[in-house]
N, C-alpha and C. Protein backbone atom coordinates (compact mmCIF):
# COMPACT_ATOMS: atom_id res chain seq x y z
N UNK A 1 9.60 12.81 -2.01
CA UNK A 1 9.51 11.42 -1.57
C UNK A 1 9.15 10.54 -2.77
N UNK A 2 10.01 9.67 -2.96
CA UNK A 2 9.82 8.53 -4.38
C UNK A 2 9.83 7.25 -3.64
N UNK A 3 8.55 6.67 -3.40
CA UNK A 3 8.87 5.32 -2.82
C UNK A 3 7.78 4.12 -2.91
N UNK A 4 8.29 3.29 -3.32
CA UNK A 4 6.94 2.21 -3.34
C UNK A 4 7.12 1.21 -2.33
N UNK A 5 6.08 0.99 -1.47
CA UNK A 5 5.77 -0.33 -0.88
C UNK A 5 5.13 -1.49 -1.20
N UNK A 6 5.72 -2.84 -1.63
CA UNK A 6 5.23 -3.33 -2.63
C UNK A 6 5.57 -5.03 -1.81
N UNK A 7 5.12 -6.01 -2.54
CA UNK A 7 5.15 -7.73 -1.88
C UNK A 7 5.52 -8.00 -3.30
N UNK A 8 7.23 -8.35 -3.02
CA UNK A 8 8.28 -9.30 -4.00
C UNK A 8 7.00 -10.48 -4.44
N UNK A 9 6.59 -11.24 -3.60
CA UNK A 9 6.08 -12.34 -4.00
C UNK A 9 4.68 -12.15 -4.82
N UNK A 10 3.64 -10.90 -4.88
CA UNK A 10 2.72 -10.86 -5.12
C UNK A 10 2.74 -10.59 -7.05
N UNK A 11 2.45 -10.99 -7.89
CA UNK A 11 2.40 -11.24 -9.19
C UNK A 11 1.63 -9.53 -9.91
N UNK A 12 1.06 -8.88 -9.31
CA UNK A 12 0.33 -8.19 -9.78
C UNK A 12 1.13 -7.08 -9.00
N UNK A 13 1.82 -6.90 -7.64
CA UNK A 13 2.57 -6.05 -7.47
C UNK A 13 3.96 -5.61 -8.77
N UNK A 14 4.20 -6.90 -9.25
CA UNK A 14 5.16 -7.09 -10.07
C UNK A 14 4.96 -6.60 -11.46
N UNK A 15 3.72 -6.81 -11.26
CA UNK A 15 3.23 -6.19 -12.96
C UNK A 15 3.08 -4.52 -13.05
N UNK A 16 2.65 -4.17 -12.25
CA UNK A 16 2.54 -2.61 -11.55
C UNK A 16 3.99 -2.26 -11.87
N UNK A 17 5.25 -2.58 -10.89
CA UNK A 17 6.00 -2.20 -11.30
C UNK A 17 6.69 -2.33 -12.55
N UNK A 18 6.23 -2.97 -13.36
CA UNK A 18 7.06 -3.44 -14.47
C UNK A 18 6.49 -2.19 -15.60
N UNK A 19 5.24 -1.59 -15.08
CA UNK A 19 3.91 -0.62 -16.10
C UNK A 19 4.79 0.26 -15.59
N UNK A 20 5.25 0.68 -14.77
CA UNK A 20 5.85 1.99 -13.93
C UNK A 20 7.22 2.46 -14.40
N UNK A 21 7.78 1.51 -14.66
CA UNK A 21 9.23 1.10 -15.31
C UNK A 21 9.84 2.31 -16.24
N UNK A 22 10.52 3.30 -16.43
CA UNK A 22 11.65 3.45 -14.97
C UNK A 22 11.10 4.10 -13.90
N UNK A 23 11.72 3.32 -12.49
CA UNK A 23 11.37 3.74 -11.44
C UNK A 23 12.89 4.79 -11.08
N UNK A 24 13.22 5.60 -11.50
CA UNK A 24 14.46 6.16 -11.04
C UNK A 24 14.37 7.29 -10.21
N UNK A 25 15.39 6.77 -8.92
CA UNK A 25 15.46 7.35 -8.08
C UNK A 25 14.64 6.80 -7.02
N UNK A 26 13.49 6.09 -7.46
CA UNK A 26 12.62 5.72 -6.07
C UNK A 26 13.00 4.40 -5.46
N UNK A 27 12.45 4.39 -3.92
CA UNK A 27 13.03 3.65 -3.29
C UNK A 27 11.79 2.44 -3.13
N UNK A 28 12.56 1.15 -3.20
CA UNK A 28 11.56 0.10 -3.07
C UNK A 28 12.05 -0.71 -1.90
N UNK A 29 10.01 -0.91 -1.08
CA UNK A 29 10.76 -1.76 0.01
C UNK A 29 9.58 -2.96 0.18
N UNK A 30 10.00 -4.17 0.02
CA UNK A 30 9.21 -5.02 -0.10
C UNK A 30 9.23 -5.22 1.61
N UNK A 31 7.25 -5.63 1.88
CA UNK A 31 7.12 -5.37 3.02
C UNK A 31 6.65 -6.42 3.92
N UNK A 32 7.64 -7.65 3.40
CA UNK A 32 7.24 -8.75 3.43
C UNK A 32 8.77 -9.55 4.21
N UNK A 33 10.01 -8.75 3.96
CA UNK A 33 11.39 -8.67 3.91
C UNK A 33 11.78 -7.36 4.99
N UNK A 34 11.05 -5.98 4.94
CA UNK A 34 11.45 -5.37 5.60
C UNK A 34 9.76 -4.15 5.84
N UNK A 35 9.38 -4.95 7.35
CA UNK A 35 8.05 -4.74 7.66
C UNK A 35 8.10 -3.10 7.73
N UNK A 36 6.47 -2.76 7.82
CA UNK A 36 6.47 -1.43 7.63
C UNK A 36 6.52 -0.54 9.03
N UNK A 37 7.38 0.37 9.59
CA UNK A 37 7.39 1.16 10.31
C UNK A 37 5.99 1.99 10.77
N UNK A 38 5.81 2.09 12.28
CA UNK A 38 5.09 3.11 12.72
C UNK A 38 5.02 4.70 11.89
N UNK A 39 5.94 5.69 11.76
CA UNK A 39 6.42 6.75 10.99
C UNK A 39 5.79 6.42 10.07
N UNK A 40 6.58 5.57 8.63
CA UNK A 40 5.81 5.40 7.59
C UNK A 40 4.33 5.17 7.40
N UNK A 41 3.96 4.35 7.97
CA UNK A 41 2.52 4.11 7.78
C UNK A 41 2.04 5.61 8.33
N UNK A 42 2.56 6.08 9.44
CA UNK A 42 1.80 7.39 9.99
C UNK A 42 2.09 8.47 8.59
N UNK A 43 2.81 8.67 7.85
CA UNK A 43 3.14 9.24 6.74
C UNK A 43 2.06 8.86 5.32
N UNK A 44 1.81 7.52 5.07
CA UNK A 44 0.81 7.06 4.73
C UNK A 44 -0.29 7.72 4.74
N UNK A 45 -0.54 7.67 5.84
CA UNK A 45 -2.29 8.17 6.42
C UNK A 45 -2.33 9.89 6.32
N UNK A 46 -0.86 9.89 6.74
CA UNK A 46 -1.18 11.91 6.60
C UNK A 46 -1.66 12.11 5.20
N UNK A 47 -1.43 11.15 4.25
CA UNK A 47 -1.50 11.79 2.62
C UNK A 47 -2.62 11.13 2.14
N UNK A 48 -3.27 9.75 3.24
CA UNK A 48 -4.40 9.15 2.39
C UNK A 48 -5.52 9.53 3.34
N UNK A 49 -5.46 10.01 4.40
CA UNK A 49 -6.75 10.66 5.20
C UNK A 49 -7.05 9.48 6.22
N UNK A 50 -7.09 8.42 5.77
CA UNK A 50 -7.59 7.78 6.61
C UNK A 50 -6.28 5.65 7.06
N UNK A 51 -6.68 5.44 7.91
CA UNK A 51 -5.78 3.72 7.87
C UNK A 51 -6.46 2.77 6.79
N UNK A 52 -7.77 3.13 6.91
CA UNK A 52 -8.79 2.13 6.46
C UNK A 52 -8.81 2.56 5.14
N UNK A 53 -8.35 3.74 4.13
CA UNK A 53 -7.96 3.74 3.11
C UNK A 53 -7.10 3.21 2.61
N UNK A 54 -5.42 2.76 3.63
CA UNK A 54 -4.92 1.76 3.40
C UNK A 54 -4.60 0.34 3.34
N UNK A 55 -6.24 -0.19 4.34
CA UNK A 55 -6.19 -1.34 4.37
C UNK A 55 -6.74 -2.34 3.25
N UNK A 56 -6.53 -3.42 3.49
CA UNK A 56 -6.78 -4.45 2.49
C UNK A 56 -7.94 -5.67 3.13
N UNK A 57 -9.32 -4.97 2.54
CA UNK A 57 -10.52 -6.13 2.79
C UNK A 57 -10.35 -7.45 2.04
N UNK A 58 -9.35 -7.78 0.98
CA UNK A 58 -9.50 -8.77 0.42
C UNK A 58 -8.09 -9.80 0.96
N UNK A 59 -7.09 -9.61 2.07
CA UNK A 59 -6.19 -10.09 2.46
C UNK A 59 -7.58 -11.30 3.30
N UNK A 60 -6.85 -12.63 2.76
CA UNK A 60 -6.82 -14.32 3.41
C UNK A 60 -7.48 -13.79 5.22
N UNK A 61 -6.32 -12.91 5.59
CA UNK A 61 -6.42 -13.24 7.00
C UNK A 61 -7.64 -12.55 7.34
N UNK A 62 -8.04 -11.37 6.63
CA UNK A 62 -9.24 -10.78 6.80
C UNK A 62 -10.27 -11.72 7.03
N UNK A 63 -10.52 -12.49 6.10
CA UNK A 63 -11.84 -13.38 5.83
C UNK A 63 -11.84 -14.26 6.97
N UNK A 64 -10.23 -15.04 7.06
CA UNK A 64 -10.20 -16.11 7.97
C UNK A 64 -10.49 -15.52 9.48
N UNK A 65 -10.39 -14.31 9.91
CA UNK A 65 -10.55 -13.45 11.21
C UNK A 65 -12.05 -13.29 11.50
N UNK A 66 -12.75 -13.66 10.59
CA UNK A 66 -13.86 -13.06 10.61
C UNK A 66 -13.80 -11.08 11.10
N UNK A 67 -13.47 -10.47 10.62
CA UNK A 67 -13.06 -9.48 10.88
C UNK A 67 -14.14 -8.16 9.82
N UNK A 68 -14.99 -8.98 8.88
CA UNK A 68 -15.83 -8.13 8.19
C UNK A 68 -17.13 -8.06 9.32
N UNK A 69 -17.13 -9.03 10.38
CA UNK A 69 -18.39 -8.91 11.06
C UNK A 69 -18.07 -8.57 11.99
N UNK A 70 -16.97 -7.82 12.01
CA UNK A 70 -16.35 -6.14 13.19
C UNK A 70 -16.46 -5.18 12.65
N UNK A 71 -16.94 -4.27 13.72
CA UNK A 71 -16.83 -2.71 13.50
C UNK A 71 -15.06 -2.47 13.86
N UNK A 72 -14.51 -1.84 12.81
CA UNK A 72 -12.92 -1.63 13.27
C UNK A 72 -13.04 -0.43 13.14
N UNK A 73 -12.42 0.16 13.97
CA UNK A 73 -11.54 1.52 14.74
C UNK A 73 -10.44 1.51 13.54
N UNK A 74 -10.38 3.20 13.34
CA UNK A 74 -8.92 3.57 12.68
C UNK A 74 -7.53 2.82 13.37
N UNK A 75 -7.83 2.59 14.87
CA UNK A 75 -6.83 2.06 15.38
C UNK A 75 -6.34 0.46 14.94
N UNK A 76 -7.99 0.51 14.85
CA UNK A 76 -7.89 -1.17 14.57
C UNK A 76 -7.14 -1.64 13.23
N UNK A 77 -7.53 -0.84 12.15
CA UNK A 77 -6.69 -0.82 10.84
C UNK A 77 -5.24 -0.70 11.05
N UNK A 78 -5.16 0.67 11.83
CA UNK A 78 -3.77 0.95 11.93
C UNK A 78 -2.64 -0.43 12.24
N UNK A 79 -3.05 -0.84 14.19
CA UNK A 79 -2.90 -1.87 14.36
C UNK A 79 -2.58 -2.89 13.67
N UNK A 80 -3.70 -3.59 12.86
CA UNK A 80 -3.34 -4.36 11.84
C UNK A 80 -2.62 -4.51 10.68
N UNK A 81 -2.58 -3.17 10.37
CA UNK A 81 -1.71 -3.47 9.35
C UNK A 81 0.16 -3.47 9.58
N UNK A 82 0.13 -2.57 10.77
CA UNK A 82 1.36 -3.04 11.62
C UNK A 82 1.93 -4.43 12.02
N UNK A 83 0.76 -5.38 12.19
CA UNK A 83 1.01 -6.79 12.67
C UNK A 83 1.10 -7.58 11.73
N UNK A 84 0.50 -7.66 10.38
CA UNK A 84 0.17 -8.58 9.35
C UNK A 84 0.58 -7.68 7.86
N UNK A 85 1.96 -7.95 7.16
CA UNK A 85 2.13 -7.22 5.68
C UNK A 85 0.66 -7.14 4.88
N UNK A 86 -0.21 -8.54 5.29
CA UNK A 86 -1.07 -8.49 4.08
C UNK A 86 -2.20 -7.60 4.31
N UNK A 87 -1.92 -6.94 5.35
CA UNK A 87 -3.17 -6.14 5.42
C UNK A 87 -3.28 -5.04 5.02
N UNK A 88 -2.07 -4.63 4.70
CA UNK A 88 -1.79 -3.10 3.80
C UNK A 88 -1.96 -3.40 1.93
N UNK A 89 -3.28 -2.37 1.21
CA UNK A 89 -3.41 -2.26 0.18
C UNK A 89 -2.54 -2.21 -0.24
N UNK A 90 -1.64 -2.93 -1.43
CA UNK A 90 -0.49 -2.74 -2.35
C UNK A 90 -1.12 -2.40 -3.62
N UNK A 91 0.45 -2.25 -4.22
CA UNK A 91 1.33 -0.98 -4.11
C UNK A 91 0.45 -0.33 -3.36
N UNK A 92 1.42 0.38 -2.79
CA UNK A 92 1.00 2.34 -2.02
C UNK A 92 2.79 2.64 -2.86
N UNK A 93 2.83 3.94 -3.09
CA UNK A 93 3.40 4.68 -4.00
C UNK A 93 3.32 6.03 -3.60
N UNK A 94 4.31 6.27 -3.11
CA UNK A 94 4.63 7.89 -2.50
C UNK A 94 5.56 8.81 -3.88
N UNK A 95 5.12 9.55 -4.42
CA UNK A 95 5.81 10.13 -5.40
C UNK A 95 5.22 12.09 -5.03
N UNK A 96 6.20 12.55 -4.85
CA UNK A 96 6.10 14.24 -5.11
C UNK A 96 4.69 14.16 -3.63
N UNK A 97 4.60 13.86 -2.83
CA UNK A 97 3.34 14.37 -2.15
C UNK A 97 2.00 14.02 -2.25
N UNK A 98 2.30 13.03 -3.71
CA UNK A 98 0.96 12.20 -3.77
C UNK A 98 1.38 10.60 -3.28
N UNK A 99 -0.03 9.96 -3.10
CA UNK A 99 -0.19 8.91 -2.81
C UNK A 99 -1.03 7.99 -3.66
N UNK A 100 -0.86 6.65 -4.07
CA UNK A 100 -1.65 6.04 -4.77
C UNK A 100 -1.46 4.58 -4.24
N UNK A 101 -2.73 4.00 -3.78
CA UNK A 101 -2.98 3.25 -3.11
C UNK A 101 -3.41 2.41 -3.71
N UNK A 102 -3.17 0.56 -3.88
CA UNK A 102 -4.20 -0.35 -4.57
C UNK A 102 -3.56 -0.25 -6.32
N UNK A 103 -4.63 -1.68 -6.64
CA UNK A 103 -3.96 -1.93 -8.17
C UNK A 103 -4.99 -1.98 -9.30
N UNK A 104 -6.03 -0.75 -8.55
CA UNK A 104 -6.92 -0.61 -9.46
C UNK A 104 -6.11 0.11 -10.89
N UNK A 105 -6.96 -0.53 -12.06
CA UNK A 105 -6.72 0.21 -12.99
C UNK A 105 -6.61 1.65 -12.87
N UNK A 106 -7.58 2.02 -12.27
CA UNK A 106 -7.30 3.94 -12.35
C UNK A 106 -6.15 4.78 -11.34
N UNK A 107 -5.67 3.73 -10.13
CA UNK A 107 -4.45 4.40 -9.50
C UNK A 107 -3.73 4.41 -10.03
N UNK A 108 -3.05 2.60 -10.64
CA UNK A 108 -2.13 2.63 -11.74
C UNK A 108 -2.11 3.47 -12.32
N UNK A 109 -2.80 3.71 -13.03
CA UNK A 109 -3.27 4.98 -14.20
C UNK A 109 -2.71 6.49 -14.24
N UNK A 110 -3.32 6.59 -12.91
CA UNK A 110 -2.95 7.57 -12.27
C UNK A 110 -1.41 7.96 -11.49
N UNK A 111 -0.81 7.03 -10.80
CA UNK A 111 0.54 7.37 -10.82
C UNK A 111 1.32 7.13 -11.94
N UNK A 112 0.78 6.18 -13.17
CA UNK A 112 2.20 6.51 -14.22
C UNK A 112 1.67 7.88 -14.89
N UNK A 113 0.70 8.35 -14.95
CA UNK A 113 0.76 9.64 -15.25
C UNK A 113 1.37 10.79 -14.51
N UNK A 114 1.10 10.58 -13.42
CA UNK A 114 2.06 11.35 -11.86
C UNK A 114 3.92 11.61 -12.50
N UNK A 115 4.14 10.09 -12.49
CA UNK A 115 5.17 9.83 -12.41
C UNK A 115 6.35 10.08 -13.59
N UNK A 116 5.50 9.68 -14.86
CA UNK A 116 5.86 9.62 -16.48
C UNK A 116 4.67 10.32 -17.28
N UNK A 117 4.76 11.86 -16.45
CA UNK A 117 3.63 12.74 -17.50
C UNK A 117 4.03 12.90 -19.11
């Protein structure tokens, strides 16, 4: 599996891929253009353990939801990130069975080493 889920519009998704560069063979699906599937995300979680590893505390709608002064359910993550693109951590990056989630320096890091050992 070679695949990134990534937001065309987001500047730092863009930079990620540009560090990653060549992406050959993998499949890109901006998830903003073509929302993310039940399956996938359930594919997601099989490799990151948890929803709430894929969610995103720093997405607008989070804050505006007041949603840090909820206790959320795996469902609740799940849920959400089904309803709203911005609630899924970007990049997520499916390569060989690994997963790398977020644009911390050290995932980055870590999948172009994955990827371009």
């Amino acid at each position: 599996m070679k695949k990134v889920y990534y937001l065309s519009t987001c500047d730092t998704c863009k930079r990620i891929l540009k560090e990653l560069d060549p992406l050959d063979g993998f499949q890109l699906q901006d998830i903003k253009t073509e929302p993310i599937t039940i399956p996938q995300l359930e594919e997601m979680k099989s490799l990151s353990g948890s929803y709430e590893s894929l969610f995103s505390k720093r997405a607008r709608l989070y804050k505006e939801r007041g949603l840090a002064q909820k206790d959320l359910t795996e469902d609740d993550y799940k849920n959400l990130i089904l309803e709203h693109y911005t609630f899924l951590k970007r990049p997520v990056i499916l390569f060989n069975d690994n997963i790398f989630v977020g644009n911390s320096k050290k995932v980055v890091e870590a999948a172009k080493q994955s990827i371009h050992p």
